[in-house]
PDB file of N, CA and C in Angstrom:
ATOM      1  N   UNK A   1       0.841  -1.173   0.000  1.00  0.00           N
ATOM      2  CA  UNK A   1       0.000   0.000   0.000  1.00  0.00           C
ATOM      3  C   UNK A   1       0.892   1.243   0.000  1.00  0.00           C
ATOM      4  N   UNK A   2       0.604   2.446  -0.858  1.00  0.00           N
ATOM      5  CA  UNK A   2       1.534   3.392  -0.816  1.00  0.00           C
ATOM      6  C   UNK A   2       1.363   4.652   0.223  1.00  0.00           C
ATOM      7  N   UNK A   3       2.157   4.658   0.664  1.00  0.00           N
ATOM      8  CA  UNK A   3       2.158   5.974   1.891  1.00  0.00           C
ATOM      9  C   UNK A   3       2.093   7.613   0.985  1.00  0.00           C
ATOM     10  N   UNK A   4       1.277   8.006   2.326  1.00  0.00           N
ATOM     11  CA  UNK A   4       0.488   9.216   1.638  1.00  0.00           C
ATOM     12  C   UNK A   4       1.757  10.343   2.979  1.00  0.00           C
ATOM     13  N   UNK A   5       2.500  10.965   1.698  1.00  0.00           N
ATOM     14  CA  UNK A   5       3.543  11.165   2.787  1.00  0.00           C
ATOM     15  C   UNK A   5       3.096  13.093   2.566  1.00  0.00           C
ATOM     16  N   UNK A   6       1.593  13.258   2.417  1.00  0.00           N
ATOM     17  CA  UNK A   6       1.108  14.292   2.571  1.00  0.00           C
ATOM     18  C   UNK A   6       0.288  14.596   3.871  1.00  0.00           C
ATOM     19  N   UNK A   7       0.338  13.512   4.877  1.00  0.00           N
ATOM     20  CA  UNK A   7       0.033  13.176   6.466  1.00  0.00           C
ATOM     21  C   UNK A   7       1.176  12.796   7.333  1.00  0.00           C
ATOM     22  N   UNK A   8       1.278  13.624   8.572  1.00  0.00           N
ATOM     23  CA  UNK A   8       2.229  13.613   8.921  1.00  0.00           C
ATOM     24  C   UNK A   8       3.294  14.399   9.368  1.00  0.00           C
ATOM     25  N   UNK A   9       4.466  13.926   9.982  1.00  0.00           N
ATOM     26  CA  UNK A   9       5.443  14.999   9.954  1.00  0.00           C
ATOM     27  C   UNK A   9       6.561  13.810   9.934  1.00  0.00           C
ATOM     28  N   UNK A  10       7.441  14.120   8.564  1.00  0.00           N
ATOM     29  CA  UNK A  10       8.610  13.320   8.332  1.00  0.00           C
ATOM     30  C   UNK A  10       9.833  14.607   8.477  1.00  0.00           C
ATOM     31  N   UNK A  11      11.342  14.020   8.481  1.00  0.00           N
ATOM     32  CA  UNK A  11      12.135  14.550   8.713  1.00  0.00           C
ATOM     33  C   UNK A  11      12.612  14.701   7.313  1.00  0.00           C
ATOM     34  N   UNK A  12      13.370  14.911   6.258  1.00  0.00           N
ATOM     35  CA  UNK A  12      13.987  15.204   5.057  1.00  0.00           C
ATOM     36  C   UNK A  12      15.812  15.031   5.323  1.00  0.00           C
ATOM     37  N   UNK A  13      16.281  14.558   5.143  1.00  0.00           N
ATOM     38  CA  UNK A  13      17.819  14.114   4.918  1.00  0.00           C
ATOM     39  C   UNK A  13      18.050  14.400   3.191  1.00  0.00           C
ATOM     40  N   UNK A  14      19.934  14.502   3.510  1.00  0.00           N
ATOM     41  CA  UNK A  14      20.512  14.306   2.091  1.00  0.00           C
ATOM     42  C   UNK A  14      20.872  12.617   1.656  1.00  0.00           C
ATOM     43  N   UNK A  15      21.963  12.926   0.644  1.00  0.00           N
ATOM     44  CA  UNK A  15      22.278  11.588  -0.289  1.00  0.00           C
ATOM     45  C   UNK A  15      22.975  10.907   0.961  1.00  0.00           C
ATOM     46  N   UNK A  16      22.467   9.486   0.869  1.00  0.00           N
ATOM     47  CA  UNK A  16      23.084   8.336   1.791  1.00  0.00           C
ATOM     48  C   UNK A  16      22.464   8.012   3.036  1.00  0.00           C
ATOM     49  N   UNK A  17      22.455   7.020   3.157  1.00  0.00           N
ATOM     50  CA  UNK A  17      21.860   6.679   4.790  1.00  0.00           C
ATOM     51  C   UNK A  17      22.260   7.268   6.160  1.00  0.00           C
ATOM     52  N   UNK A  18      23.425   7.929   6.032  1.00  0.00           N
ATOM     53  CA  UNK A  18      23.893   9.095   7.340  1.00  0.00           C
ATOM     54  C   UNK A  18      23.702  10.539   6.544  1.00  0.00           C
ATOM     55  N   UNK A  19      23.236  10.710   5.340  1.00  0.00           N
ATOM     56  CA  UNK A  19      23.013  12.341   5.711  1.00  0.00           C
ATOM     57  C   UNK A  19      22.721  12.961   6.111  1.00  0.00           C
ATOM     58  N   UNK A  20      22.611  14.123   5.927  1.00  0.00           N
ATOM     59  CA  UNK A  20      22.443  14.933   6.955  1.00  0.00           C
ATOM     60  C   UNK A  20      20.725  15.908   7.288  1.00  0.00           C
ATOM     61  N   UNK A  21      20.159  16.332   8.205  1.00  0.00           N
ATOM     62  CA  UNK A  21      18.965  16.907   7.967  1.00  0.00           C
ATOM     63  C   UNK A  21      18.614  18.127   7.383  1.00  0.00           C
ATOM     64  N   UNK A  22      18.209  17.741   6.154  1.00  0.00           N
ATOM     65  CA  UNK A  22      18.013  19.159   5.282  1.00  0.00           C
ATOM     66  C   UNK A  22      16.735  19.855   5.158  1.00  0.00           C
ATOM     67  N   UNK A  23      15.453  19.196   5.942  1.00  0.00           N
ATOM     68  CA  UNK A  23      14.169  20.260   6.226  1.00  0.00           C
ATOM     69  C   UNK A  23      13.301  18.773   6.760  1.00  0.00           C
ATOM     70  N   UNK A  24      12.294  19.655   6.854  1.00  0.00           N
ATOM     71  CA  UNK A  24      10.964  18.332   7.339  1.00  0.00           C
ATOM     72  C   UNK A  24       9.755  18.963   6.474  1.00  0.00           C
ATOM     73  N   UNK A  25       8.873  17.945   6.409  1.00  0.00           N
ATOM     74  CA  UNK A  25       7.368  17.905   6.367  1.00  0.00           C
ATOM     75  C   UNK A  25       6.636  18.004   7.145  1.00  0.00           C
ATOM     76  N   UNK A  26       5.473  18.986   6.846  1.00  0.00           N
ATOM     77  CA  UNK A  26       4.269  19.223   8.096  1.00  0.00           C
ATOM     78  C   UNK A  26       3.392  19.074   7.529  1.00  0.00           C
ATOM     79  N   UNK A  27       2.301  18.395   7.213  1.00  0.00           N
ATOM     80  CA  UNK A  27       0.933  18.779   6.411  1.00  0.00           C
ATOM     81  C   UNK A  27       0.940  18.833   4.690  1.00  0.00           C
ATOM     82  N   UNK A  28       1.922  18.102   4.311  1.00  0.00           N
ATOM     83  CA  UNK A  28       2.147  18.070   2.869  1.00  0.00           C
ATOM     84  C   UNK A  28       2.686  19.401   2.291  1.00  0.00           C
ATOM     85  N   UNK A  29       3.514  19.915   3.272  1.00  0.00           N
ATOM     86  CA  UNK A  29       4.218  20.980   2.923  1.00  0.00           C
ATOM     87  C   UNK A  29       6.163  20.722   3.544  1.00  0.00           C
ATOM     88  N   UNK A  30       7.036  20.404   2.502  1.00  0.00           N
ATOM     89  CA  UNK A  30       8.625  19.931   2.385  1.00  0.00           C
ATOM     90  C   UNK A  30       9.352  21.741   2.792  1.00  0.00           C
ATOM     91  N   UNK A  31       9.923  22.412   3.659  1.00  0.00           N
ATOM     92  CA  UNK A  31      10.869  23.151   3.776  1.00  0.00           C
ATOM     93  C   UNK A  31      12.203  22.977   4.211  1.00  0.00           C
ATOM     94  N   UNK A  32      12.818  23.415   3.543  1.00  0.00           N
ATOM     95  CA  UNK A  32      14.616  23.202   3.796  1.00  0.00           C
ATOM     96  C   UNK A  32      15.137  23.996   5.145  1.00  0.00           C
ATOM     97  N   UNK A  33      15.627  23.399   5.615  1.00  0.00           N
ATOM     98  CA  UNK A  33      16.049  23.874   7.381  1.00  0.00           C
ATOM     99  C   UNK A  33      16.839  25.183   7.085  1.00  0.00           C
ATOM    100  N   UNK A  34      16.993  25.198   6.179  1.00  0.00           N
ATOM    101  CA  UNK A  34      17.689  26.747   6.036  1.00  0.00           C
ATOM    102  C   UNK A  34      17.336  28.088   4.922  1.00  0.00           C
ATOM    103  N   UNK A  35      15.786  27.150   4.862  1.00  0.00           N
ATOM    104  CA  UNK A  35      15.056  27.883   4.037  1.00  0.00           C
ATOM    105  C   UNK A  35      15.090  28.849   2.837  1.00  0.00           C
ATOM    106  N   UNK A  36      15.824  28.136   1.699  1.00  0.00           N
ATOM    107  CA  UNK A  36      15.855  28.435   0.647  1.00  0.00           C
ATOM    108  C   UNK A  36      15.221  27.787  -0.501  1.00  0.00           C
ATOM    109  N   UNK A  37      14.672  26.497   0.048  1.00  0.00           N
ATOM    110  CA  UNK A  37      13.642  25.733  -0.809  1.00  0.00           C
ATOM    111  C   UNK A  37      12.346  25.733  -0.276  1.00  0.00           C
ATOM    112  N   UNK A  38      11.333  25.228  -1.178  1.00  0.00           N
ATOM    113  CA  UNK A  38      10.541  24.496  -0.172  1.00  0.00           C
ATOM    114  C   UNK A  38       9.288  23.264  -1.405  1.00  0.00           C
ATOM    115  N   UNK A  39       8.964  22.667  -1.097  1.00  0.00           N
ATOM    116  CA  UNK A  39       7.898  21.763  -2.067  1.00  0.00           C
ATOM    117  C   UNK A  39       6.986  21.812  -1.259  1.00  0.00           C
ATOM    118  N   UNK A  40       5.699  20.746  -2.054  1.00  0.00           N
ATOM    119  CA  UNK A  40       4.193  20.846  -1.742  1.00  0.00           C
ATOM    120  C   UNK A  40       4.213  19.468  -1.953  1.00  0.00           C
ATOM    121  N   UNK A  41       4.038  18.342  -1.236  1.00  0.00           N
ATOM    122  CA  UNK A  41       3.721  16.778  -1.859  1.00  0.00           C
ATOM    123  C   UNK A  41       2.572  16.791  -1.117  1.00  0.00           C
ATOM    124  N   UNK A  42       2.160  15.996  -2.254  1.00  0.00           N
ATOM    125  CA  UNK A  42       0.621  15.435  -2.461  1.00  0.00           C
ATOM    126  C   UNK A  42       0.816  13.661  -2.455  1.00  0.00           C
ATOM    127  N   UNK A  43       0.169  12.940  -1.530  1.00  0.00           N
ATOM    128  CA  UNK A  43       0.667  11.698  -1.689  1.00  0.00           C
ATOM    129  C   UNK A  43       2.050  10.920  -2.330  1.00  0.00           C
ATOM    130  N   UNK A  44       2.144  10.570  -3.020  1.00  0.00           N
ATOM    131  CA  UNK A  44       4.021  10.247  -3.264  1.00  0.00           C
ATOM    132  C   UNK A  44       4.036  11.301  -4.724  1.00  0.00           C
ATOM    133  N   UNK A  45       3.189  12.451  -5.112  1.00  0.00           N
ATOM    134  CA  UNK A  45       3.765  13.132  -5.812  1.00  0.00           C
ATOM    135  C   UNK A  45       4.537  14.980  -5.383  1.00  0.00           C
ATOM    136  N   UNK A  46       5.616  15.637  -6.002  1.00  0.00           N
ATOM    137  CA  UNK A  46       6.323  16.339  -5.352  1.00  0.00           C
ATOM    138  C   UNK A  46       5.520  17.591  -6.286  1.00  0.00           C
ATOM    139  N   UNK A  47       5.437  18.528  -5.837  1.00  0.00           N
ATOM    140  CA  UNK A  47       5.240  20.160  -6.763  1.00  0.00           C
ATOM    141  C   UNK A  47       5.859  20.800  -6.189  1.00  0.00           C
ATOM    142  N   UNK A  48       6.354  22.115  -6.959  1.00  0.00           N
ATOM    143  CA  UNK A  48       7.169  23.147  -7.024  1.00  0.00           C
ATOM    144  C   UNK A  48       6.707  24.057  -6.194  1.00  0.00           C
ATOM    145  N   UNK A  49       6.882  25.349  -5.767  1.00  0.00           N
ATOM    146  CA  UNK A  49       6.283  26.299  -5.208  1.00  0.00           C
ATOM    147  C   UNK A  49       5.531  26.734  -5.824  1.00  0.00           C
ATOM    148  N   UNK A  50       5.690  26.829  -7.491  1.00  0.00           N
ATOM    149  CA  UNK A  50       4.542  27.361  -8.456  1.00  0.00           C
ATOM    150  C   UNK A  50       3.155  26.746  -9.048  1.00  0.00           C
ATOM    151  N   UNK A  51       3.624  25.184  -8.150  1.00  0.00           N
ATOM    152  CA  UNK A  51       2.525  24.101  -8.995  1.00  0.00           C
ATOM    153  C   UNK A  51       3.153  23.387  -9.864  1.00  0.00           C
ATOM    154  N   UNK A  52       3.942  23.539 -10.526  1.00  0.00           N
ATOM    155  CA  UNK A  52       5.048  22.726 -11.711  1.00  0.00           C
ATOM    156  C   UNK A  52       5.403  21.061 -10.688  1.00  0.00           C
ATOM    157  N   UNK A  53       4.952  20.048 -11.599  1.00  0.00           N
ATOM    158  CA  UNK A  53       5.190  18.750 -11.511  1.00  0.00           C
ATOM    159  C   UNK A  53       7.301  18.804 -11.085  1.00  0.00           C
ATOM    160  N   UNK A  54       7.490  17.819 -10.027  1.00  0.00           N
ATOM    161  CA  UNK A  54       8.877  17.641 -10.187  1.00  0.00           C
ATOM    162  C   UNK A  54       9.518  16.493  -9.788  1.00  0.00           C
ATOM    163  N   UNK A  55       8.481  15.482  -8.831  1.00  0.00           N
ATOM    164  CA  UNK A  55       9.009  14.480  -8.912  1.00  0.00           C
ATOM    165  C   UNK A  55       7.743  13.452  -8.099  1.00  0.00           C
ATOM    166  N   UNK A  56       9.030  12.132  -7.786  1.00  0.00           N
ATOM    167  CA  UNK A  56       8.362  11.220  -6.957  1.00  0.00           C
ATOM    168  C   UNK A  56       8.568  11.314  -5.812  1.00  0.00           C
ATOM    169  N   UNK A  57       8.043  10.155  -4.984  1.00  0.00           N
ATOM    170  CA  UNK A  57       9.039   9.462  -3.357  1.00  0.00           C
ATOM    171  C   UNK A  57       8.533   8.286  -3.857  1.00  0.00           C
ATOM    172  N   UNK A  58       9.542   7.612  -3.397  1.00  0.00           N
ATOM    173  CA  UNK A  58       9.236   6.256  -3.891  1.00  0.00           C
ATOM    174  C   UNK A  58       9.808   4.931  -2.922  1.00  0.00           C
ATOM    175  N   UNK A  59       9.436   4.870  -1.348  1.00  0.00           N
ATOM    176  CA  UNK A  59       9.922   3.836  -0.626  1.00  0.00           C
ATOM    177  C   UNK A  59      10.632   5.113   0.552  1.00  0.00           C
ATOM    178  N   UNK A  60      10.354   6.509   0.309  1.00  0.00           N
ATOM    179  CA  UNK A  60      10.971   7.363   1.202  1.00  0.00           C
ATOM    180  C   UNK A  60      12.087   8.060   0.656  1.00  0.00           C
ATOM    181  N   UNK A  61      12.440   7.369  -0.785  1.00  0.00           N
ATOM    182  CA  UNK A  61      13.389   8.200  -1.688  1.00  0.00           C
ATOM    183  C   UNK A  61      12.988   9.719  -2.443  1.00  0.00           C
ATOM    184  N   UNK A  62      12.788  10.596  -2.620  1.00  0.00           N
ATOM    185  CA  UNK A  62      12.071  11.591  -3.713  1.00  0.00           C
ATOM    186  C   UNK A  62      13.437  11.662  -4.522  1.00  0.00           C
ATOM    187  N   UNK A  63      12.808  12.016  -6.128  1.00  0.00           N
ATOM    188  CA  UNK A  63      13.623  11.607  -7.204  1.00  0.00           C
ATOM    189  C   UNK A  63      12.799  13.042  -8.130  1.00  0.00           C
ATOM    190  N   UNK A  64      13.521  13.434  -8.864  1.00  0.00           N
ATOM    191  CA  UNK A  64      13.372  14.372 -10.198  1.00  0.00           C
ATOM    192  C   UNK A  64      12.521  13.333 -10.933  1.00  0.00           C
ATOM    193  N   UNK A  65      11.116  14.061 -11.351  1.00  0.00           N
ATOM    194  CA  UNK A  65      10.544  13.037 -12.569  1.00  0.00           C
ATOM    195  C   UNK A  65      11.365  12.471 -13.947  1.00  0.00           C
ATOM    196  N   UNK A  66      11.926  13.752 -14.317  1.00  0.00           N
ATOM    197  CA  UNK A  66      12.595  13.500 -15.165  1.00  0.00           C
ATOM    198  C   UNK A  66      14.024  13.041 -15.697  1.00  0.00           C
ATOM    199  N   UNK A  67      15.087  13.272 -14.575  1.00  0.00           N
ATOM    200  CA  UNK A  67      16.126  12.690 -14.804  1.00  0.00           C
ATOM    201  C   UNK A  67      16.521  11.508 -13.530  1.00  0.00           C
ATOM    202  N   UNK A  68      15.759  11.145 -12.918  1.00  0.00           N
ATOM    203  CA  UNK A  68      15.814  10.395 -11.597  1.00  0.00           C
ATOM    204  C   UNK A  68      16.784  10.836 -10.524  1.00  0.00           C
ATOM    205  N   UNK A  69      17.089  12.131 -10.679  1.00  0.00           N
ATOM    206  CA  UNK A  69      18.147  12.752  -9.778  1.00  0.00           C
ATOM    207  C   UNK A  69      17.771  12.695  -8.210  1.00  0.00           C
ATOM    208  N   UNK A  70      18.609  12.353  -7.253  1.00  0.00           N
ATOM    209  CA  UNK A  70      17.620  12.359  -5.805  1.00  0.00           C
ATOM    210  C   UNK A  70      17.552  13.927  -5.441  1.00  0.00           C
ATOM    211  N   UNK A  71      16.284  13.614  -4.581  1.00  0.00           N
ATOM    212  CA  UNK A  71      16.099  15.220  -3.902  1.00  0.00           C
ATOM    213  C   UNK A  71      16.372  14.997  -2.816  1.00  0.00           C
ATOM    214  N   UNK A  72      15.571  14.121  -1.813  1.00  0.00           N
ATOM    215  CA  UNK A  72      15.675  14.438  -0.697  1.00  0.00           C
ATOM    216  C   UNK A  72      15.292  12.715   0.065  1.00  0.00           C
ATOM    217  N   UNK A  73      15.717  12.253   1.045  1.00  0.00           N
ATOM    218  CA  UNK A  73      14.766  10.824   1.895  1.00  0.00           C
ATOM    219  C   UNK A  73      14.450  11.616   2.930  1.00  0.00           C
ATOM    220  N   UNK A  74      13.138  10.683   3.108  1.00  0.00           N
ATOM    221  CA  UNK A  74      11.951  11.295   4.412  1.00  0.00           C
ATOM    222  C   UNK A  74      12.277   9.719   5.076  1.00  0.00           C
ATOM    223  N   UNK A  75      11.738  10.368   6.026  1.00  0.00           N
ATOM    224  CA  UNK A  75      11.946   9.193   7.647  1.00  0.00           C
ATOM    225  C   UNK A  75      10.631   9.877   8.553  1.00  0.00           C
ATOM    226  N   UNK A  76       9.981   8.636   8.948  1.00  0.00           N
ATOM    227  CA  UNK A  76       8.654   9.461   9.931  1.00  0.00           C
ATOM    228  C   UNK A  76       9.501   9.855  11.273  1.00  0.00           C
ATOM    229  N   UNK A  77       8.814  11.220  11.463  1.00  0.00           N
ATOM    230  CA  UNK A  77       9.439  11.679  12.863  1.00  0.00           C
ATOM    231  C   UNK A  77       8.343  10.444  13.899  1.00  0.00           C
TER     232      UNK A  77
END
């Protein structure tokens, strides 16, 4: 069953299983701890600040739709 990672509050890390914490989720809203980003996910899909499509999560991974680049792993707080 796929997690609706638009409920909730997950933590956001970088690349690798020890990275480091780069923002959290509150309410289907992604901000960067040092607030220069931020996304909108809607169940395992990611939007831009403008609404523009940009990616997946996929197992807690988020990925660029289009070039599979990683963005960010979530972990439930």
């Amino acid at each position: 069953m796929p997690i609706n990672y638009s409920v909730g509050r997950y933590l956001a890390y970088g690349a690798g299983t020890e990275g480091p914490q780069v923002g959290w989720v509150e309410d289907g809203y992604l901000r960067s701890a040092n607030g220069t980003w931020s996304f909108r996910i809607d169940g395992q899909e990611i939007y831009g600040p403008g609404g523009d499509f940009v990616g997946f999560i996929d197992n807690g991974v988020a990925t660029r739709a289009r070039t599979g680049q990683f963005l960010f792993r979530l972990e439930r707080e």
